[in-house]
C-alpha atoms as a PDB file:
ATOM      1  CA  UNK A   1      29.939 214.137-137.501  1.00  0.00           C
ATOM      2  CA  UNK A   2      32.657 213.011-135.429  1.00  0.00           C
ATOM      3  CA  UNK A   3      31.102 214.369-132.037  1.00  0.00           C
ATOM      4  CA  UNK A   4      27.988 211.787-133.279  1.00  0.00           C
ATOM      5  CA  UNK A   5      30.343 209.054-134.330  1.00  0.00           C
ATOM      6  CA  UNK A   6      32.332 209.630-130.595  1.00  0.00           C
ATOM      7  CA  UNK A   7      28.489 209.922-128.525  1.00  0.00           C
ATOM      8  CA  UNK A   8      27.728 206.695-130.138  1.00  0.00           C
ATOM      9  CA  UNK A   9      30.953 204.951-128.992  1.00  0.00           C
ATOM     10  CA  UNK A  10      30.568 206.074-125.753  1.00  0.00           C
ATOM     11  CA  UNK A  11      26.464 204.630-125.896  1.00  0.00           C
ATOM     12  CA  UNK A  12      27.635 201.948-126.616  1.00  0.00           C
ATOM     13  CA  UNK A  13      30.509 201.392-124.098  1.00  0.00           C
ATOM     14  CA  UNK A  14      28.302 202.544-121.293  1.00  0.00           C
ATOM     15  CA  UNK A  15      25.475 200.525-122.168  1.00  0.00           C
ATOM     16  CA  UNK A  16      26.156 196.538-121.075  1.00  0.00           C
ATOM     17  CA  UNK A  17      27.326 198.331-117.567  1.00  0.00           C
ATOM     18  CA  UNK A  18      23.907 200.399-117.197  1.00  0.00           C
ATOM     19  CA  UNK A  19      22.281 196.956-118.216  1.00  0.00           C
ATOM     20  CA  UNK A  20      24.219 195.015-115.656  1.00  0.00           C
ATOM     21  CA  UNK A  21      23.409 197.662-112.627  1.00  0.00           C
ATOM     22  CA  UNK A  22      19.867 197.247-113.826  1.00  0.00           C
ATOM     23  CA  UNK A  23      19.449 193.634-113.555  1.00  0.00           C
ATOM     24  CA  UNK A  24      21.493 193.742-110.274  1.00  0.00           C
ATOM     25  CA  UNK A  25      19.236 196.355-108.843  1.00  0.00           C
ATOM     26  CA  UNK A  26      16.149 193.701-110.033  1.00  0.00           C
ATOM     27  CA  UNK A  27      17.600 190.766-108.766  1.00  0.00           C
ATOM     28  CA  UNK A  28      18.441 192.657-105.050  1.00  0.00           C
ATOM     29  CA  UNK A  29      15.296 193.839-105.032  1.00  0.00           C
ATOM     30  CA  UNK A  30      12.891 191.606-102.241  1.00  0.00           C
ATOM     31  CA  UNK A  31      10.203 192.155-103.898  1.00  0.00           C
ATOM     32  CA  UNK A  32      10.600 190.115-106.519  1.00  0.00           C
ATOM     33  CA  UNK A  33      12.399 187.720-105.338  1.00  0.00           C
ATOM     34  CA  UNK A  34      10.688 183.532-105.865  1.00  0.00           C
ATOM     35  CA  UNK A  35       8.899 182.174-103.419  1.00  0.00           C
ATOM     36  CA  UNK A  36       9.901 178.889-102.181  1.00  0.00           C
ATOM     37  CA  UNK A  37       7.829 175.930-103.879  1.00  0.00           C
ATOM     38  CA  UNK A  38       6.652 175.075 -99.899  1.00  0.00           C
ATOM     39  CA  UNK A  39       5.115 178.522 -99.686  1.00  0.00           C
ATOM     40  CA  UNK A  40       3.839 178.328-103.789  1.00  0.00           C
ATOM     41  CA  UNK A  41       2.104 175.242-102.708  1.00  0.00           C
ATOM     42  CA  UNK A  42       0.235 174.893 -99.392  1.00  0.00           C
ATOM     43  CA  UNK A  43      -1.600 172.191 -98.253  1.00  0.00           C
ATOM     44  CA  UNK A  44      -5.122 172.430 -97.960  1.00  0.00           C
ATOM     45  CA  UNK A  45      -7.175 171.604 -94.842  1.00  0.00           C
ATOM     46  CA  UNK A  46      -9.010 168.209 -94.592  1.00  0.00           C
ATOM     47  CA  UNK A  47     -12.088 168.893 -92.947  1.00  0.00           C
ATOM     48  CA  UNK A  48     -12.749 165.095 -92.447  1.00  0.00           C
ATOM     49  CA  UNK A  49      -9.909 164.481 -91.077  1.00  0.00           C
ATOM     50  CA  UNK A  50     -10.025 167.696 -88.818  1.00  0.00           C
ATOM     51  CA  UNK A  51     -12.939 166.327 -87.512  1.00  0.00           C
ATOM     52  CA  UNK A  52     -12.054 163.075 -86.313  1.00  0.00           C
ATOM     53  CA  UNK A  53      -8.423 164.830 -84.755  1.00  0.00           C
ATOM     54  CA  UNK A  54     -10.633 167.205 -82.832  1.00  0.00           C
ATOM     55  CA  UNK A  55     -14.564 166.874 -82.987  1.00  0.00           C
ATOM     56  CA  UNK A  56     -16.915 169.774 -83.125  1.00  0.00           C
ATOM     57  CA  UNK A  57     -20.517 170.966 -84.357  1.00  0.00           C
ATOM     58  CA  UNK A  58     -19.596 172.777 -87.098  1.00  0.00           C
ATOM     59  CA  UNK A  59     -16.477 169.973 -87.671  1.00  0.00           C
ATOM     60  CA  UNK A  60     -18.989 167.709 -87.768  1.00  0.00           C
ATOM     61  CA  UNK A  61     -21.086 170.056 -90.603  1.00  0.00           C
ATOM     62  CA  UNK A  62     -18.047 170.372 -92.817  1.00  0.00           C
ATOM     63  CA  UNK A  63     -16.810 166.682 -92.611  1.00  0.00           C
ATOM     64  CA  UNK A  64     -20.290 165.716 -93.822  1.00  0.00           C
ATOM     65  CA  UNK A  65     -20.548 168.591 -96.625  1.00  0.00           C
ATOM     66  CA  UNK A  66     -17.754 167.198 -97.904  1.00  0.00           C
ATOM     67  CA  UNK A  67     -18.417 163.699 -97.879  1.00  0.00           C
ATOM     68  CA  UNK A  68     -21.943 164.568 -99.452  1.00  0.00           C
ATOM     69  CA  UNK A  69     -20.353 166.418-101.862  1.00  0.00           C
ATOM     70  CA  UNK A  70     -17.870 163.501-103.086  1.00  0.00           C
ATOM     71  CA  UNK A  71     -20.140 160.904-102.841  1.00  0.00           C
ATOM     72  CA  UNK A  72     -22.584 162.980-105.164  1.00  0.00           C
ATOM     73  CA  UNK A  73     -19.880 163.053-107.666  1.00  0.00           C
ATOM     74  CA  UNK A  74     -19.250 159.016-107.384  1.00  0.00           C
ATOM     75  CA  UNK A  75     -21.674 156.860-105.194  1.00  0.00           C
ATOM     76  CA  UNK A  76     -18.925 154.027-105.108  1.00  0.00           C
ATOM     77  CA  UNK A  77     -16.355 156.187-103.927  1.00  0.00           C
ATOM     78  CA  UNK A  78     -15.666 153.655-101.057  1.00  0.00           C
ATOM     79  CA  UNK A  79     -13.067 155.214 -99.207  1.00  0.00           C
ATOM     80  CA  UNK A  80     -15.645 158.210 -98.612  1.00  0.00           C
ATOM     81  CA  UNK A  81     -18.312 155.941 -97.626  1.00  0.00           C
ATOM     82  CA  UNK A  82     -16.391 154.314 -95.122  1.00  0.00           C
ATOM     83  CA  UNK A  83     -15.244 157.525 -93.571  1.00  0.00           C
ATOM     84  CA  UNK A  84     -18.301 158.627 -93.525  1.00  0.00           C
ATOM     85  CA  UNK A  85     -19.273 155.865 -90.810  1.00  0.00           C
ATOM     86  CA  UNK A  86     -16.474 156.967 -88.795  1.00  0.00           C
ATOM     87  CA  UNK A  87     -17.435 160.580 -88.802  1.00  0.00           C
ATOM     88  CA  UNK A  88     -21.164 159.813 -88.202  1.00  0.00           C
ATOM     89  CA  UNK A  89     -20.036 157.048 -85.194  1.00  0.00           C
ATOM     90  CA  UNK A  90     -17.798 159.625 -83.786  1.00  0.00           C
ATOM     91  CA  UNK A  91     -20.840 162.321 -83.644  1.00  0.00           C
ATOM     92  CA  UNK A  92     -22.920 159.836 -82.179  1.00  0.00           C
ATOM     93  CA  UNK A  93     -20.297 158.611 -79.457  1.00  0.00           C
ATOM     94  CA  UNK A  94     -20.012 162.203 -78.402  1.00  0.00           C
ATOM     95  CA  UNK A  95     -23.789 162.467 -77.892  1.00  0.00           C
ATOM     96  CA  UNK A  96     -24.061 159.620 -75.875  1.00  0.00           C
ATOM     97  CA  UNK A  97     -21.240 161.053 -73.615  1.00  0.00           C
ATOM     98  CA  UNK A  98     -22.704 164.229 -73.525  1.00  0.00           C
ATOM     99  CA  UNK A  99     -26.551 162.641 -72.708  1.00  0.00           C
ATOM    100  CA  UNK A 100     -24.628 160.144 -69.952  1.00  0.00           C
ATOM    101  CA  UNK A 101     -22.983 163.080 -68.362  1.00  0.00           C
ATOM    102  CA  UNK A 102     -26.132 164.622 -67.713  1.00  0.00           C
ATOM    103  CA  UNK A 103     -28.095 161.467 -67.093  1.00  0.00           C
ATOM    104  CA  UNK A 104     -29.417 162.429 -63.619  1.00  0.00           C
ATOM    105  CA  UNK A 105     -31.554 165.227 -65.253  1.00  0.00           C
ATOM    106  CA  UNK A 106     -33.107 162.686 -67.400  1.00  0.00           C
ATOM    107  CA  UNK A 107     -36.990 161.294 -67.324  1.00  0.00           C
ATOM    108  CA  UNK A 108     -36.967 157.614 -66.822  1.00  0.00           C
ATOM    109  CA  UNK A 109     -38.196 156.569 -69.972  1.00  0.00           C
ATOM    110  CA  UNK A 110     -35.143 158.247 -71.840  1.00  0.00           C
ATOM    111  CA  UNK A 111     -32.928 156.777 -69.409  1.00  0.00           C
ATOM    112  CA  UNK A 112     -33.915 153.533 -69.994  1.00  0.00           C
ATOM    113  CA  UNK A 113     -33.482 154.153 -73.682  1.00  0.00           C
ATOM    114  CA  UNK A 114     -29.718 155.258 -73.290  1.00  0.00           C
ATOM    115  CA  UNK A 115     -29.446 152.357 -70.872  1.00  0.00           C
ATOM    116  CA  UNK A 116     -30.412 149.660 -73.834  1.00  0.00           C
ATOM    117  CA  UNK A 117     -28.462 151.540 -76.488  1.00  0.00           C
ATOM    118  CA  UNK A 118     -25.427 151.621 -74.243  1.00  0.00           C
ATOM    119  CA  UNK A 119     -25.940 147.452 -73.756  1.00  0.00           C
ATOM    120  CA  UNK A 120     -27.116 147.295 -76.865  1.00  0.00           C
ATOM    121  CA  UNK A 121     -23.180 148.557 -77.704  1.00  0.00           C
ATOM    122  CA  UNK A 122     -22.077 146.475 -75.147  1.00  0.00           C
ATOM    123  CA  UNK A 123     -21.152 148.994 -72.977  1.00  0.00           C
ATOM    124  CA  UNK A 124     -22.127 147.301 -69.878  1.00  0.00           C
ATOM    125  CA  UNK A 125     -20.826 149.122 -67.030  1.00  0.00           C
ATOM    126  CA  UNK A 126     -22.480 152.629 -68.039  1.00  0.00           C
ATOM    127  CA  UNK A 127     -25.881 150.780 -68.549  1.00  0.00           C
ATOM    128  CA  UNK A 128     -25.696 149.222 -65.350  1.00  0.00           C
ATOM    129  CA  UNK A 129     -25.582 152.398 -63.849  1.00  0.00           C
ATOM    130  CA  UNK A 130     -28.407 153.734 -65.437  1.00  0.00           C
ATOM    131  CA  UNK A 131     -30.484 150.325 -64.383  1.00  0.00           C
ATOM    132  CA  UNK A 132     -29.438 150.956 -60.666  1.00  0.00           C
ATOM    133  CA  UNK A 133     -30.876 154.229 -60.619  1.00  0.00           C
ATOM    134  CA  UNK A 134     -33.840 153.293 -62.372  1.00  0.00           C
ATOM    135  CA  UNK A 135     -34.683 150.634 -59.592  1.00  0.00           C
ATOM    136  CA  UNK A 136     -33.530 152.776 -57.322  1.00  0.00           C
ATOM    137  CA  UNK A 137     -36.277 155.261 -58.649  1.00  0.00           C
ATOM    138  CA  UNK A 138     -39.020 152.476 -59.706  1.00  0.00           C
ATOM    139  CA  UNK A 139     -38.051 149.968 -57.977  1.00  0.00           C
ATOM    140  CA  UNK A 140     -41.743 147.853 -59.540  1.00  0.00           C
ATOM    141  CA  UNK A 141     -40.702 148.403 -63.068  1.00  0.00           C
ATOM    142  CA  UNK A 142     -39.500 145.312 -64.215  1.00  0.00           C
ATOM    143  CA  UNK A 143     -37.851 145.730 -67.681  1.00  0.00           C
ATOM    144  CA  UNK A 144     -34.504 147.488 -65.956  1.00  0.00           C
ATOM    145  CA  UNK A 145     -34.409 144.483 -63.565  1.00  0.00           C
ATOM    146  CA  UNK A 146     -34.520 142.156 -66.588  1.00  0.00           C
ATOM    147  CA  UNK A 147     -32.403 144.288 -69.106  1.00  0.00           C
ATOM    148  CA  UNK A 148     -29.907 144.974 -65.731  1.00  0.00           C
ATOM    149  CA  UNK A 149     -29.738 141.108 -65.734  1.00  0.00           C
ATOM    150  CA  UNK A 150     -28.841 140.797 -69.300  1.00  0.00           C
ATOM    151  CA  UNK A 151     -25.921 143.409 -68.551  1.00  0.00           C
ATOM    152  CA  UNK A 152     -24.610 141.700 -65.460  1.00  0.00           C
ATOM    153  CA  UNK A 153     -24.487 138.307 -67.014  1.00  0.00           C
ATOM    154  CA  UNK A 154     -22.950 139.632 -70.270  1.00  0.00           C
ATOM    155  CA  UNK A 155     -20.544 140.601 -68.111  1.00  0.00           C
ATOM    156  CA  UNK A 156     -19.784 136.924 -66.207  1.00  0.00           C
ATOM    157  CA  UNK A 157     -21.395 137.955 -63.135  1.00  0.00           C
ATOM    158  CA  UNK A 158     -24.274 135.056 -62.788  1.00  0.00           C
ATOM    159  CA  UNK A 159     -25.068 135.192 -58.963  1.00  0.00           C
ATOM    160  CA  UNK A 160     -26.306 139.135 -59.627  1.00  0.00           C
ATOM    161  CA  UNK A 161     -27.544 138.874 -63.199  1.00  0.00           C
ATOM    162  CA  UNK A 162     -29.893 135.755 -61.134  1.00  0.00           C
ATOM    163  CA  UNK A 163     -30.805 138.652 -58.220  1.00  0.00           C
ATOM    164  CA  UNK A 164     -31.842 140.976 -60.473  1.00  0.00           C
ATOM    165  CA  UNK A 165     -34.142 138.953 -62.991  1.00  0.00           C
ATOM    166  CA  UNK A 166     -35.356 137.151 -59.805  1.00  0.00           C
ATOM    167  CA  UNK A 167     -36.399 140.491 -59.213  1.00  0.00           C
ATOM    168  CA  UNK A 168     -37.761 140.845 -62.804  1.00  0.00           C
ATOM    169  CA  UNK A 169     -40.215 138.232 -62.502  1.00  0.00           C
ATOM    170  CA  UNK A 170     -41.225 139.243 -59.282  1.00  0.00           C
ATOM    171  CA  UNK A 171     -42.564 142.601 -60.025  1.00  0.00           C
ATOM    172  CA  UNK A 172     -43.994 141.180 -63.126  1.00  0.00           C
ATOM    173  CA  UNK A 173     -44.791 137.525 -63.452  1.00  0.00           C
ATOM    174  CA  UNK A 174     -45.712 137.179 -66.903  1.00  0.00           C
ATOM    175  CA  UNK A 175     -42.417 138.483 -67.930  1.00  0.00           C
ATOM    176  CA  UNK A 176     -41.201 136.183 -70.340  1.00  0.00           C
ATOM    177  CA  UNK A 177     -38.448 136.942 -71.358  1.00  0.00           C
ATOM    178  CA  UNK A 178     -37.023 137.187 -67.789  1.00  0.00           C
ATOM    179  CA  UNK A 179     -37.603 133.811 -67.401  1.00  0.00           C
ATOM    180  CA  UNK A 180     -35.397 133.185 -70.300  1.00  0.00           C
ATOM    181  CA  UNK A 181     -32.986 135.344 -69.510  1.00  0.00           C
ATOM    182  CA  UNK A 182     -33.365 133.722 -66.029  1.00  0.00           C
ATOM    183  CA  UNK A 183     -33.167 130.013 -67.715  1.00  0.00           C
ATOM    184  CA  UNK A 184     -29.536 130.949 -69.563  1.00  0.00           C
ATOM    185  CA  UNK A 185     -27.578 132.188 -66.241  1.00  0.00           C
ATOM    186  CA  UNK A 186     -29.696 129.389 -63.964  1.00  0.00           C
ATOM    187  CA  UNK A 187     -27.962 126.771 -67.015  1.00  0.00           C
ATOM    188  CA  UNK A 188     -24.428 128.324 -66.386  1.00  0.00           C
ATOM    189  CA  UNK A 189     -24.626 127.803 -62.963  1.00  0.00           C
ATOM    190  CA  UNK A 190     -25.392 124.063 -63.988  1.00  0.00           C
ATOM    191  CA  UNK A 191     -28.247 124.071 -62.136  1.00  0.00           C
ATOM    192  CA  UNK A 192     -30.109 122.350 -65.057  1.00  0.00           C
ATOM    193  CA  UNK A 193     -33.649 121.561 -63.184  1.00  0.00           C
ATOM    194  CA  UNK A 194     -34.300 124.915 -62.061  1.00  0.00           C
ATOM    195  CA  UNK A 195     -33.653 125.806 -65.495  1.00  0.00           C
ATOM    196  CA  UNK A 196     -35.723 123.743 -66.672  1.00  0.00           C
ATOM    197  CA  UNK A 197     -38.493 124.636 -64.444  1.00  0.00           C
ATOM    198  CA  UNK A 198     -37.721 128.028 -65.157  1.00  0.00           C
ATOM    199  CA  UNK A 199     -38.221 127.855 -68.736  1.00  0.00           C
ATOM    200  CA  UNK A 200     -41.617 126.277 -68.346  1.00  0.00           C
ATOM    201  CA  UNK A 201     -42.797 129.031 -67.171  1.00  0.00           C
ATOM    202  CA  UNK A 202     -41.736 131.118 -69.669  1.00  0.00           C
ATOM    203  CA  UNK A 203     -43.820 129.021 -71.782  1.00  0.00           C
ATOM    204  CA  UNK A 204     -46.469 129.596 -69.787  1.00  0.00           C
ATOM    205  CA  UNK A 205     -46.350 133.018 -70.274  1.00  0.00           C
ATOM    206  CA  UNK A 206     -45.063 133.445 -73.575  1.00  0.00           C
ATOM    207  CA  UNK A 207     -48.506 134.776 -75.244  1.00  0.00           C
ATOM    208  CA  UNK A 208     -49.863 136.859 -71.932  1.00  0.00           C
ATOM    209  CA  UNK A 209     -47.107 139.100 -71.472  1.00  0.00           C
ATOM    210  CA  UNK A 210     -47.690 142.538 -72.646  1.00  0.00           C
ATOM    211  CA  UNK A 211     -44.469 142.589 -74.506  1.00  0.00           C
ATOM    212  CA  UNK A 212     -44.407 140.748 -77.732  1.00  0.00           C
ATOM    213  CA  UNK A 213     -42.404 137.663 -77.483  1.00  0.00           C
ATOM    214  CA  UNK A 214     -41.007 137.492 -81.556  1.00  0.00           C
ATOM    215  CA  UNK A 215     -39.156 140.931 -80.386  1.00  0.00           C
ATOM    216  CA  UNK A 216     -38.031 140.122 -76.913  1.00  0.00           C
ATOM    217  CA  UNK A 217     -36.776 136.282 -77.958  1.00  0.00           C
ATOM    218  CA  UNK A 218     -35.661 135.520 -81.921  1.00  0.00           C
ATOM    219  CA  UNK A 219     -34.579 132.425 -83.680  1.00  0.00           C
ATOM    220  CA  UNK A 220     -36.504 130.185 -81.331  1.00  0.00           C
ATOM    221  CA  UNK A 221     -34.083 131.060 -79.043  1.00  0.00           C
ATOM    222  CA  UNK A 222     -36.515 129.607 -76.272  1.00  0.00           C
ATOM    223  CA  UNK A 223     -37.095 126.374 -77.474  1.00  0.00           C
ATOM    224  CA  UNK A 224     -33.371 125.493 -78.139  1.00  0.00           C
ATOM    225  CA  UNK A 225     -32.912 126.325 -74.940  1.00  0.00           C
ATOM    226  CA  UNK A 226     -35.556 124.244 -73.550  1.00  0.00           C
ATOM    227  CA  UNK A 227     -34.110 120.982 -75.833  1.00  0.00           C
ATOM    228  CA  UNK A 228     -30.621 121.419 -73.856  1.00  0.00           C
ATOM    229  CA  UNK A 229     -32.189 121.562 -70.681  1.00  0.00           C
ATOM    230  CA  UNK A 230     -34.214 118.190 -71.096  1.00  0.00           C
ATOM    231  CA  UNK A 231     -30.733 116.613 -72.235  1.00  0.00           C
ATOM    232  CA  UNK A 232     -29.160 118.089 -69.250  1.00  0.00           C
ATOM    233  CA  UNK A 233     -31.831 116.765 -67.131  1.00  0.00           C
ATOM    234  CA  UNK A 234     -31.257 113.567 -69.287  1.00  0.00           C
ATOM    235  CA  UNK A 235     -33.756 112.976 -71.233  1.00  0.00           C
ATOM    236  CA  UNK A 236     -33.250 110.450 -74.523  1.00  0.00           C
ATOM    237  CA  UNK A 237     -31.846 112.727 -77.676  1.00  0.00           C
ATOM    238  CA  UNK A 238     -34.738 110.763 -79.179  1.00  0.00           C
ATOM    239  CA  UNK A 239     -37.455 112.020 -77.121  1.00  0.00           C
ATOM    240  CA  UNK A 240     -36.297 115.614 -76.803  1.00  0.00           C
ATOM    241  CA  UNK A 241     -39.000 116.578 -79.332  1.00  0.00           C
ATOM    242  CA  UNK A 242     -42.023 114.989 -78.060  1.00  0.00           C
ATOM    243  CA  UNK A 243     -40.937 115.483 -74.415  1.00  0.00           C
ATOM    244  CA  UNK A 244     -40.861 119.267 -75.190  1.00  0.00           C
ATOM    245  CA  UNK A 245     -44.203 119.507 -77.125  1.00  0.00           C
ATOM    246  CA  UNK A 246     -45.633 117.953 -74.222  1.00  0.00           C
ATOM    247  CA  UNK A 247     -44.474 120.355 -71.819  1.00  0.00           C
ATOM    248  CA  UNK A 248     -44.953 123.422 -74.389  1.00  0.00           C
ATOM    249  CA  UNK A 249     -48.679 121.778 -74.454  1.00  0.00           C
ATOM    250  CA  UNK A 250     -49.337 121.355 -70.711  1.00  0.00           C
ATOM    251  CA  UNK A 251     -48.225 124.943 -69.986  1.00  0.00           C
ATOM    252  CA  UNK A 252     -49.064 127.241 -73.242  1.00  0.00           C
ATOM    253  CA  UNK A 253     -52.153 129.267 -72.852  1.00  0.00           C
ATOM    254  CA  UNK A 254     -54.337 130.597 -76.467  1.00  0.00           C
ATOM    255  CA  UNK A 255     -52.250 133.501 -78.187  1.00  0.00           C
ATOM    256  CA  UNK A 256     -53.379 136.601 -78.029  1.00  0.00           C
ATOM    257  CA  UNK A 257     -55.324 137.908 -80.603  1.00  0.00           C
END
């Protein structure tokens, strides 16, 4: 009994010590030692975002997935939407650079495409070099002379932009809206009669062209333009209207039907 009683003691004397080398052995022990809450919690990629850092082909696939994907979920998730327009401009921007670089392999008709989307973003330097080296190439074509024009006096440069849709009208003289085009830079140069003159004959033409005229000239864009020139070639405020129907009258030929 007493070797029991004196076992016991000696349990229980030796226990809180085995306990203590225990949990020291478990706390030394890298294994289980915490991770910090940086490593517990990493941040996940953006593939947006990713995309518009560094733009790719299959960036461009993931930024859309997942803007698909939250717009699904909530159609006026706004923030989305808008990004999406940034990451659909930024695929497109890339494709036009990549289409420019290799512009000189290009058929004529798709260069003159590019050319008129890259005015049409006023991007006129780029288009102008596509219009040189479509004249250069087709040198009787006249939409690049005319479009060419539009880019040159977009860009301040009046004495060219008249060259080149002088040259418009001369490889095709029912171009209408040349003369228009040709009206507008003759007016900045303040050289109001030969606008004038020069818009007459857009009238004349404005129905036997072989380009529609509602999609080369909106908003009655031509006969506005055609009231300033009669005041600048002074002609009463009050006889504007009747002084252009006349002229409209003398010149106009039948529509076509």
């Amino acid at each position: 009994m007493k070797r029991v009683i004196a076992a016991l003691v000696l349990i229980a004397l030796a226990g809180p010590a085995a306990l203590g080398q225990k949990a020291k052995a478990k706390k030394d022990d890298p294994k289980v030692k915490p991770a910090p809450a940086a490593q517990a919690a990493a941040p996940q990629a953006d593939p947006v975002l990713d995309y518009l850092k560094q733009p790719s082909n299959q960036g461009y696939l993931r930024a859309r997935a997942s803007l698909d994907t939250m717009l699904a979920k909530d159609p006026r998730d706004y923030q989305s939407l808008v990004l999406s327009f940034s990451v659909d401009k930024t695929k497109l921007d890339d494709q036009v650079d990549k289409l420019y670089e290799v512009r000189d392999s290009l058929d004529a008709m798709s260069r003159f495409n590019l050319a008129n989307y890259l005015l049409a973003a006023k991007d006129y330097g780029r288009a102008i070099v596509l219009y040189d080296a479509l004249n250069a190439k087709t040198p009787k074509w006249s939409c690049p002379w005319r479009h060419r024009g539009q880019a040159l006096y977009e860009q301040g440069k009046l004495e060219d932009a008249e060259r080149s849709l002088q040259k418009a009208v001369e490889t095709r003289e029912t171009h209408y809206d040349a003369y228009v085009w040709l009206a507008k830079v003759q007016r900045d140069l303040t050289r109001y009669q030969d606008a004038l003159e020069t818009m007459k004959k857009a009238f004349k033409y404005k129905y036997t062209d072989i380009e529609d005229p509602g999609k080369e000239v909106k908003d009655d864009e031509d006969i506005k333009l055609m009231d300033e020139l009669l005041l600048q070639n002074m002609v009463q405020p009050d006889q504007v209207v009747d002084e252009r129907n006349k002229i409209i009258k003398a010149v106009s030929r039948p529509k076509k039907k």
